[in-house]
C-alpha atoms as a PDB file:
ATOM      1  CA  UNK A   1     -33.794  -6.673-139.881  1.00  0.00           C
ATOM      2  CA  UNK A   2     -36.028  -8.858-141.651  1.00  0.00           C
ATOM      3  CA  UNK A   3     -33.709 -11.290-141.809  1.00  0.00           C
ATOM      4  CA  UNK A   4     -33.316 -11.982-138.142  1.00  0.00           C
ATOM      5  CA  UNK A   5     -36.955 -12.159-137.394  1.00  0.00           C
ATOM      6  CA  UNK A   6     -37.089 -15.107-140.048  1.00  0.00           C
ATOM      7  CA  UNK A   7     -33.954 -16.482-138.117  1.00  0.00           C
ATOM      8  CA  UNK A   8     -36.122 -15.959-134.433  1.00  0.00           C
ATOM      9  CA  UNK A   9     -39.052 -17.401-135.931  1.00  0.00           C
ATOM     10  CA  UNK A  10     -37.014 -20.836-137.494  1.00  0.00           C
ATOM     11  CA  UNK A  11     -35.618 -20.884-134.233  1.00  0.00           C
ATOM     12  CA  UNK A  12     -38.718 -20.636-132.026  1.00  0.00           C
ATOM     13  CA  UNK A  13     -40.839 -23.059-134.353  1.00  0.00           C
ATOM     14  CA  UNK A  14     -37.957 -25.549-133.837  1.00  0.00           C
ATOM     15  CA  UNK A  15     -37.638 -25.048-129.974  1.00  0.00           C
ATOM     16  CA  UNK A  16     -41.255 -26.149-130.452  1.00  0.00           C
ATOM     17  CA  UNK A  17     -41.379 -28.722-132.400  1.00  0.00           C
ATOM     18  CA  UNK A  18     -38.552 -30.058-129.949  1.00  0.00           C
ATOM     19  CA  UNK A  19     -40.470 -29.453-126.951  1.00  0.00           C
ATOM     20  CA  UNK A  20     -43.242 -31.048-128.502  1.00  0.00           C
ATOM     21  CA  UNK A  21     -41.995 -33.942-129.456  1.00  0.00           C
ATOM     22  CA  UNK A  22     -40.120 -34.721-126.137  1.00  0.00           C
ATOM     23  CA  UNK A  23     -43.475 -34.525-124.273  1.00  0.00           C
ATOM     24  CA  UNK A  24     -44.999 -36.545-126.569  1.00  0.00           C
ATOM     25  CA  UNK A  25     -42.045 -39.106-125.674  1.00  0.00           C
ATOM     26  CA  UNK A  26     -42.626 -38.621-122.306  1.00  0.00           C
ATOM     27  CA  UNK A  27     -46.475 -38.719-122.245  1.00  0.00           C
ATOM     28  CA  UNK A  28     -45.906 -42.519-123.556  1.00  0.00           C
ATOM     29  CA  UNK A  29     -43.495 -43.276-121.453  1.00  0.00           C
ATOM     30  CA  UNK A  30     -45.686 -42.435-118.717  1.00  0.00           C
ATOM     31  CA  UNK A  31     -48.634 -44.384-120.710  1.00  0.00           C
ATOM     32  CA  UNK A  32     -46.279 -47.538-119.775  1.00  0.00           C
ATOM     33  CA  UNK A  33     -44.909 -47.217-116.796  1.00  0.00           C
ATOM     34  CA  UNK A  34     -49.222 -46.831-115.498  1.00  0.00           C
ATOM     35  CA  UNK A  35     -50.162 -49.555-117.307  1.00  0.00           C
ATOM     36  CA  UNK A  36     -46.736 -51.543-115.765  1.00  0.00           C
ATOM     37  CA  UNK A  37     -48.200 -50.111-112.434  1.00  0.00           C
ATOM     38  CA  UNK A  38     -51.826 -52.113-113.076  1.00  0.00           C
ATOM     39  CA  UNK A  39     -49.689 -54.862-113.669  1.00  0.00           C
ATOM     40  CA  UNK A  40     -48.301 -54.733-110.761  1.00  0.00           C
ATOM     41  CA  UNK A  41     -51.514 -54.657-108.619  1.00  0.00           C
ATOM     42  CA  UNK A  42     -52.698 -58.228-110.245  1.00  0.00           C
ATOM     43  CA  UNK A  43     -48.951 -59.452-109.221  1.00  0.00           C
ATOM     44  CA  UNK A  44     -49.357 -58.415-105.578  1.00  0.00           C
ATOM     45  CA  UNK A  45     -51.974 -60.570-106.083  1.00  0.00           C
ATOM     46  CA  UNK A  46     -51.263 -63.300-107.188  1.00  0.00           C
ATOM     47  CA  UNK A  47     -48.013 -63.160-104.921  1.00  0.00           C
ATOM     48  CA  UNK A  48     -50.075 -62.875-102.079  1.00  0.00           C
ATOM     49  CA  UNK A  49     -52.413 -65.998-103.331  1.00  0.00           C
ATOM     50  CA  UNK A  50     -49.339 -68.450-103.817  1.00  0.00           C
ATOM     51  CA  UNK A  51     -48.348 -69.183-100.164  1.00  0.00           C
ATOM     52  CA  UNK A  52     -51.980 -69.824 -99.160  1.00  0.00           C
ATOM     53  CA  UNK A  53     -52.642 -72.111-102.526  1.00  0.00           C
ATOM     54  CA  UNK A  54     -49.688 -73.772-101.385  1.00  0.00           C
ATOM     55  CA  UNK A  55     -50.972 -74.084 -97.583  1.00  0.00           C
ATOM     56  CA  UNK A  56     -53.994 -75.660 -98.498  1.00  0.00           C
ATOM     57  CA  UNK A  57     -51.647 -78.386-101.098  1.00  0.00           C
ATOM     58  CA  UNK A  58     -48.641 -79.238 -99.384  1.00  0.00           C
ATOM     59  CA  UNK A  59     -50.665 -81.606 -97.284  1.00  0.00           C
ATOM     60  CA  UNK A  60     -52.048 -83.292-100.440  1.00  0.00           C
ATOM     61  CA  UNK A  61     -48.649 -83.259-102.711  1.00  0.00           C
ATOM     62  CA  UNK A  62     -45.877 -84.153 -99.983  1.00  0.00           C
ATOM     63  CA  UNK A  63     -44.312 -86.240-102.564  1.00  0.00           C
ATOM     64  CA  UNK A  64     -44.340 -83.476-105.332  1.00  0.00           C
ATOM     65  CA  UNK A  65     -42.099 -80.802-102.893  1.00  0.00           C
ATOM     66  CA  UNK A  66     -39.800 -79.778-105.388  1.00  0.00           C
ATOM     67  CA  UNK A  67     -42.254 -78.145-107.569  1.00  0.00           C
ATOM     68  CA  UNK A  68     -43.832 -76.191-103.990  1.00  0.00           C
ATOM     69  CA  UNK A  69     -40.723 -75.172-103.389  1.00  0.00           C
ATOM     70  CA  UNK A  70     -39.664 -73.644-107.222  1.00  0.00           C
ATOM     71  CA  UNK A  71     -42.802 -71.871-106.925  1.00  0.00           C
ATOM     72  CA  UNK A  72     -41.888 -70.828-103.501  1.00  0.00           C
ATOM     73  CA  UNK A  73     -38.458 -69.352-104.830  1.00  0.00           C
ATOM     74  CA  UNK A  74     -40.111 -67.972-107.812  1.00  0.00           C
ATOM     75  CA  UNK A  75     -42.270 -66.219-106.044  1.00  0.00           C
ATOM     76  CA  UNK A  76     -39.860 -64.622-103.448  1.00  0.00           C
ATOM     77  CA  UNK A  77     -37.309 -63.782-106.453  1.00  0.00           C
ATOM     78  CA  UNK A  78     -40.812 -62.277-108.598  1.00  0.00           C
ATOM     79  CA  UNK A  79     -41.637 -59.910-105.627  1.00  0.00           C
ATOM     80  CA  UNK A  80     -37.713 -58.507-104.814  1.00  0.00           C
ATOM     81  CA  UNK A  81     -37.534 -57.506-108.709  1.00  0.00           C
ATOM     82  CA  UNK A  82     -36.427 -54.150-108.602  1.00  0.00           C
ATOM     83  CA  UNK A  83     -37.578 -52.513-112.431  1.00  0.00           C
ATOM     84  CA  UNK A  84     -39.901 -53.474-115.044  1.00  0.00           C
ATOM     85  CA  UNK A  85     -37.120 -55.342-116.519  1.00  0.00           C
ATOM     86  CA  UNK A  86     -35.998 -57.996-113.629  1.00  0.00           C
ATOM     87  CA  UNK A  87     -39.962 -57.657-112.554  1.00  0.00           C
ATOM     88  CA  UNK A  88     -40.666 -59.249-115.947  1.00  0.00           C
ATOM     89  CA  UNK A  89     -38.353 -61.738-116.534  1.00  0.00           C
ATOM     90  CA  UNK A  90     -38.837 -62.732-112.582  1.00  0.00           C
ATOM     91  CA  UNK A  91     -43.002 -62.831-113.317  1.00  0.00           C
ATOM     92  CA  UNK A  92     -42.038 -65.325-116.576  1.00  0.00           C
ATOM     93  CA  UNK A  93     -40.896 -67.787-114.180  1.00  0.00           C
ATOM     94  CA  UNK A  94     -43.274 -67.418-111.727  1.00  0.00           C
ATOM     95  CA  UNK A  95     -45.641 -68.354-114.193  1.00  0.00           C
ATOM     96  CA  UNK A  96     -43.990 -71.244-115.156  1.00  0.00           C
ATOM     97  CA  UNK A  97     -43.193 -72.804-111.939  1.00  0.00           C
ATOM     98  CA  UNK A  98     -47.258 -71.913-111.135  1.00  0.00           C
ATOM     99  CA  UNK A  99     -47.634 -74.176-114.730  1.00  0.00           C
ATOM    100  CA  UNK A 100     -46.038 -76.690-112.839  1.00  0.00           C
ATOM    101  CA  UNK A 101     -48.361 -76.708-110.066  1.00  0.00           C
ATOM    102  CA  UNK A 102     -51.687 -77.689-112.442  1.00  0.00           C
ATOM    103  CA  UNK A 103     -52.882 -80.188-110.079  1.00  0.00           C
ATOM    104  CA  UNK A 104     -54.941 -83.245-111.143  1.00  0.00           C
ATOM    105  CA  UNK A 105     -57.524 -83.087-108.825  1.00  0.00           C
ATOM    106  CA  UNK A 106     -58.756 -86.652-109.170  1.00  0.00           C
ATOM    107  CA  UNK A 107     -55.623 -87.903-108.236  1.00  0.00           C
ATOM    108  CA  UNK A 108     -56.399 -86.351-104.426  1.00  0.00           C
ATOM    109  CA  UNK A 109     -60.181 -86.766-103.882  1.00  0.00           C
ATOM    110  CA  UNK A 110     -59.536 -84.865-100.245  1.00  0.00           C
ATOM    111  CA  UNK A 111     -58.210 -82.140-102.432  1.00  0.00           C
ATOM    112  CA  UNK A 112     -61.343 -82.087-104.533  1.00  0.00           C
ATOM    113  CA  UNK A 113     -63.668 -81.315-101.193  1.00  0.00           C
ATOM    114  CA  UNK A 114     -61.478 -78.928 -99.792  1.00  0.00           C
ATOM    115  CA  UNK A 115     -63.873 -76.120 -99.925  1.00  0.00           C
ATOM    116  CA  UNK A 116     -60.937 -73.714 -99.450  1.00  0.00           C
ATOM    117  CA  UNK A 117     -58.711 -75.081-102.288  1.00  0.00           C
ATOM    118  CA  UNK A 118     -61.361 -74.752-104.752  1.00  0.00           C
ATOM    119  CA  UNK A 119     -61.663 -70.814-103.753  1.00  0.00           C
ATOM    120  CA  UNK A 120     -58.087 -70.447-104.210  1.00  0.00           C
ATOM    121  CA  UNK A 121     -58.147 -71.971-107.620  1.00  0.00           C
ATOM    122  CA  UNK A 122     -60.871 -70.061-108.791  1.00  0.00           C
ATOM    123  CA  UNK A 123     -59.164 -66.324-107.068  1.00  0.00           C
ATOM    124  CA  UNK A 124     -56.150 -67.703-109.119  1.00  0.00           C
ATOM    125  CA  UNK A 125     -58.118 -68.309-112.267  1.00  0.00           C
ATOM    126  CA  UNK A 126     -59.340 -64.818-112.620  1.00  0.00           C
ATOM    127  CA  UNK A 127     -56.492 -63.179-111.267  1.00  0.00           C
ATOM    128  CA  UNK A 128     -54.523 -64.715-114.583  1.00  0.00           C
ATOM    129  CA  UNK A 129     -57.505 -63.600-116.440  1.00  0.00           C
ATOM    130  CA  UNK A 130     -57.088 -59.999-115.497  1.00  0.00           C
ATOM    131  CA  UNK A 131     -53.359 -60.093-115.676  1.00  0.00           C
ATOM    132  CA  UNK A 132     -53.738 -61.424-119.174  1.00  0.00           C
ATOM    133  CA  UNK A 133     -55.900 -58.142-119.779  1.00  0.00           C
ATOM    134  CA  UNK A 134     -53.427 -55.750-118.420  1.00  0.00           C
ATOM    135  CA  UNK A 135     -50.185 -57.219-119.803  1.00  0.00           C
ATOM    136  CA  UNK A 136     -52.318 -56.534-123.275  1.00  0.00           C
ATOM    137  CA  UNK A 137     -52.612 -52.652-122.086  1.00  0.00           C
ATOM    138  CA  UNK A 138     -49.395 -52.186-120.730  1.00  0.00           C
ATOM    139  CA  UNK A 139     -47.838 -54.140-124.107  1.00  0.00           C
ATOM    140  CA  UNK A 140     -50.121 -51.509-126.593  1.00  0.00           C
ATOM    141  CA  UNK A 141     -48.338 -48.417-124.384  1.00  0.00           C
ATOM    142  CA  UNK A 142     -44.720 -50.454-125.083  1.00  0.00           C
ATOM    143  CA  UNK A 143     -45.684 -50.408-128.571  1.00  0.00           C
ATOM    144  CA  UNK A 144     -46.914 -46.736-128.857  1.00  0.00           C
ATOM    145  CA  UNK A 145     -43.686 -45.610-126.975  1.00  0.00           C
ATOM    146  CA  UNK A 146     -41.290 -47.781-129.153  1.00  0.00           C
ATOM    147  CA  UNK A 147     -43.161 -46.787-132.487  1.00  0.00           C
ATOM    148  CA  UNK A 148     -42.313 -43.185-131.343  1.00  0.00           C
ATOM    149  CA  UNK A 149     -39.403 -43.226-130.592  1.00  0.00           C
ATOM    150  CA  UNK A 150     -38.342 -45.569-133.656  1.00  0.00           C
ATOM    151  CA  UNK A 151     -40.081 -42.951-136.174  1.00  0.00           C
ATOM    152  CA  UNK A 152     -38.586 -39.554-137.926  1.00  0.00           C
ATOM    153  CA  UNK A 153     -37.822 -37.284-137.079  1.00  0.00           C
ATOM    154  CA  UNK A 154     -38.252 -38.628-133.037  1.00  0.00           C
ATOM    155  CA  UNK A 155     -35.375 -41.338-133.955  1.00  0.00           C
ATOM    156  CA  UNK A 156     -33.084 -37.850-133.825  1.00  0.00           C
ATOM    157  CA  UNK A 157     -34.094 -36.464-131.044  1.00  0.00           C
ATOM    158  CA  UNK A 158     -34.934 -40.006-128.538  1.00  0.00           C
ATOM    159  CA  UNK A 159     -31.306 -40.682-128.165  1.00  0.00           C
ATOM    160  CA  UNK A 160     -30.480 -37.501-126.851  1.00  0.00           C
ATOM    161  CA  UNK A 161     -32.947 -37.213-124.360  1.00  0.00           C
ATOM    162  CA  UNK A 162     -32.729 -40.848-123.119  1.00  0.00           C
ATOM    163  CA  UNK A 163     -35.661 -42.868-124.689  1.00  0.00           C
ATOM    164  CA  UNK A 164     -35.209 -45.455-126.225  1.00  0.00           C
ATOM    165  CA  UNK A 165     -37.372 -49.181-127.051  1.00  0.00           C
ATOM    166  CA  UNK A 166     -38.586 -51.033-124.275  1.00  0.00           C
ATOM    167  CA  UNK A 167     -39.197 -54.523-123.511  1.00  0.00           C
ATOM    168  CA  UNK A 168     -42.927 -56.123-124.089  1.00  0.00           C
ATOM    169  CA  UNK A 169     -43.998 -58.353-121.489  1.00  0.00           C
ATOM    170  CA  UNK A 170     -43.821 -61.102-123.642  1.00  0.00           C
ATOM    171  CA  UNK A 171     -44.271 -64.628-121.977  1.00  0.00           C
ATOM    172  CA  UNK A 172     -42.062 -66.534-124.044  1.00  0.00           C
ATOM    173  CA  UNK A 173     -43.161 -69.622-127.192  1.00  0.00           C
ATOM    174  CA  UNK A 174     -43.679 -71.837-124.682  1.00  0.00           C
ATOM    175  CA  UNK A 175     -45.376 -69.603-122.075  1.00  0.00           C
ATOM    176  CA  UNK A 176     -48.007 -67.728-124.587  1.00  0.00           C
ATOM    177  CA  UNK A 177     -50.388 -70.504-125.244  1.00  0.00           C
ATOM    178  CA  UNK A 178     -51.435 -71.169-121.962  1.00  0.00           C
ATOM    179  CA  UNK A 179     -51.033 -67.614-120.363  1.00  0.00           C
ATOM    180  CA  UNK A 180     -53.483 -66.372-122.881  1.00  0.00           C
ATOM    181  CA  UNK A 181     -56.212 -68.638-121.028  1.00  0.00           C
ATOM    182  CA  UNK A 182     -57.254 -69.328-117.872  1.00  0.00           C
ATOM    183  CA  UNK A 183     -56.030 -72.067-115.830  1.00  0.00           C
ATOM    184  CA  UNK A 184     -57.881 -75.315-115.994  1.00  0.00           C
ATOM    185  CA  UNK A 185     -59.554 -76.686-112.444  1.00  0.00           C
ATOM    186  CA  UNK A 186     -60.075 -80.877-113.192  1.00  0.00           C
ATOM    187  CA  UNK A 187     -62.591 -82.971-111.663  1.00  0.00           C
END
């Protein structure tokens, strides 16, 4: 008799520890996909910024279309991203092509009054500021979730309930300098 409450008890304490472990997993999954969801506000953002930063330079830059128009398609392909994934990759270009749109102000001194240009610069400036600050967050809960799931015993049970390492939101070499600071406005 003995002997089969020592086999319940091994049992229950390893239904437990189970349990326990898979909402751990699934508390830092959550963890991410919030902090992905903060990211997400900032994009909105920023998506909704582009066409009227572009509005108030296509006047100024007729000659320099090509780069309104990758930003244009950039940011139409950034905001039909479906998962964190596509949404990612999609946001790396964005911020590229938006790289490409550093404008030298000097070169148009009509662009350098525009009272309205100058707002739109500065919105854009600290909305890369705070997406800087939440692409930090949401990488820390990628990094919780895939330490997790990479360590023992987790590693044995992950698999089987469908976790496994996610991406970062990492901006690329060429990308990571200048995402980590705010964009320059030139007089």
């Amino acid at each position: 008799m003995t002997t089969i409450w020592i086999i319940v008890a091994i049992i229950a304490i390893l239904i437990i520890w189970i349990v326990a472990i898979y909402n751990g997993l699934v508390r830092l999954r959550q963890n991410r996909e919030n902090a992905f969801a903060d990211i997400d506000v900032q994009l909105k953002q920023r998506h909704d910024l582009v066409p009227q930063l572009i509005g108030a330079v296509k006047g100024y830059m007729e000659h320099e279309r090509g780069t309104l128009e990758a930003v244009t398609n950039a940011r139409q392909r950034a905001m039909g991203a479906s998962n964190i994934n596509d949404k990612i990759s999609a946001e790396k270009e964005l911020s590229h092509a938006l790289s490409g749109l550093s404008i030298q102000v000097e070169a148009y001194p009509d662009l350098k009054a525009n009272s309205n240009f100058m707002h739109l610069q500065t919105e854009l400036a600290d909305i890369e500021n705070k997406l800087a600050a939440v692409r930090r967050f949401f990488n820390s809960a990628t990094k919780e979730l895939n330490i997790s799931v990479q360590k023992f015993p987790n590693v044995l049970l992950a698999g089987v309930f469908g976790f496994k390492s996610e991406s970062m939101f990492d901006l690329g070499d060429v990308n990571r300098e200048n995402m980590d600071k705010a964009p320059e406005v030139k007089f």
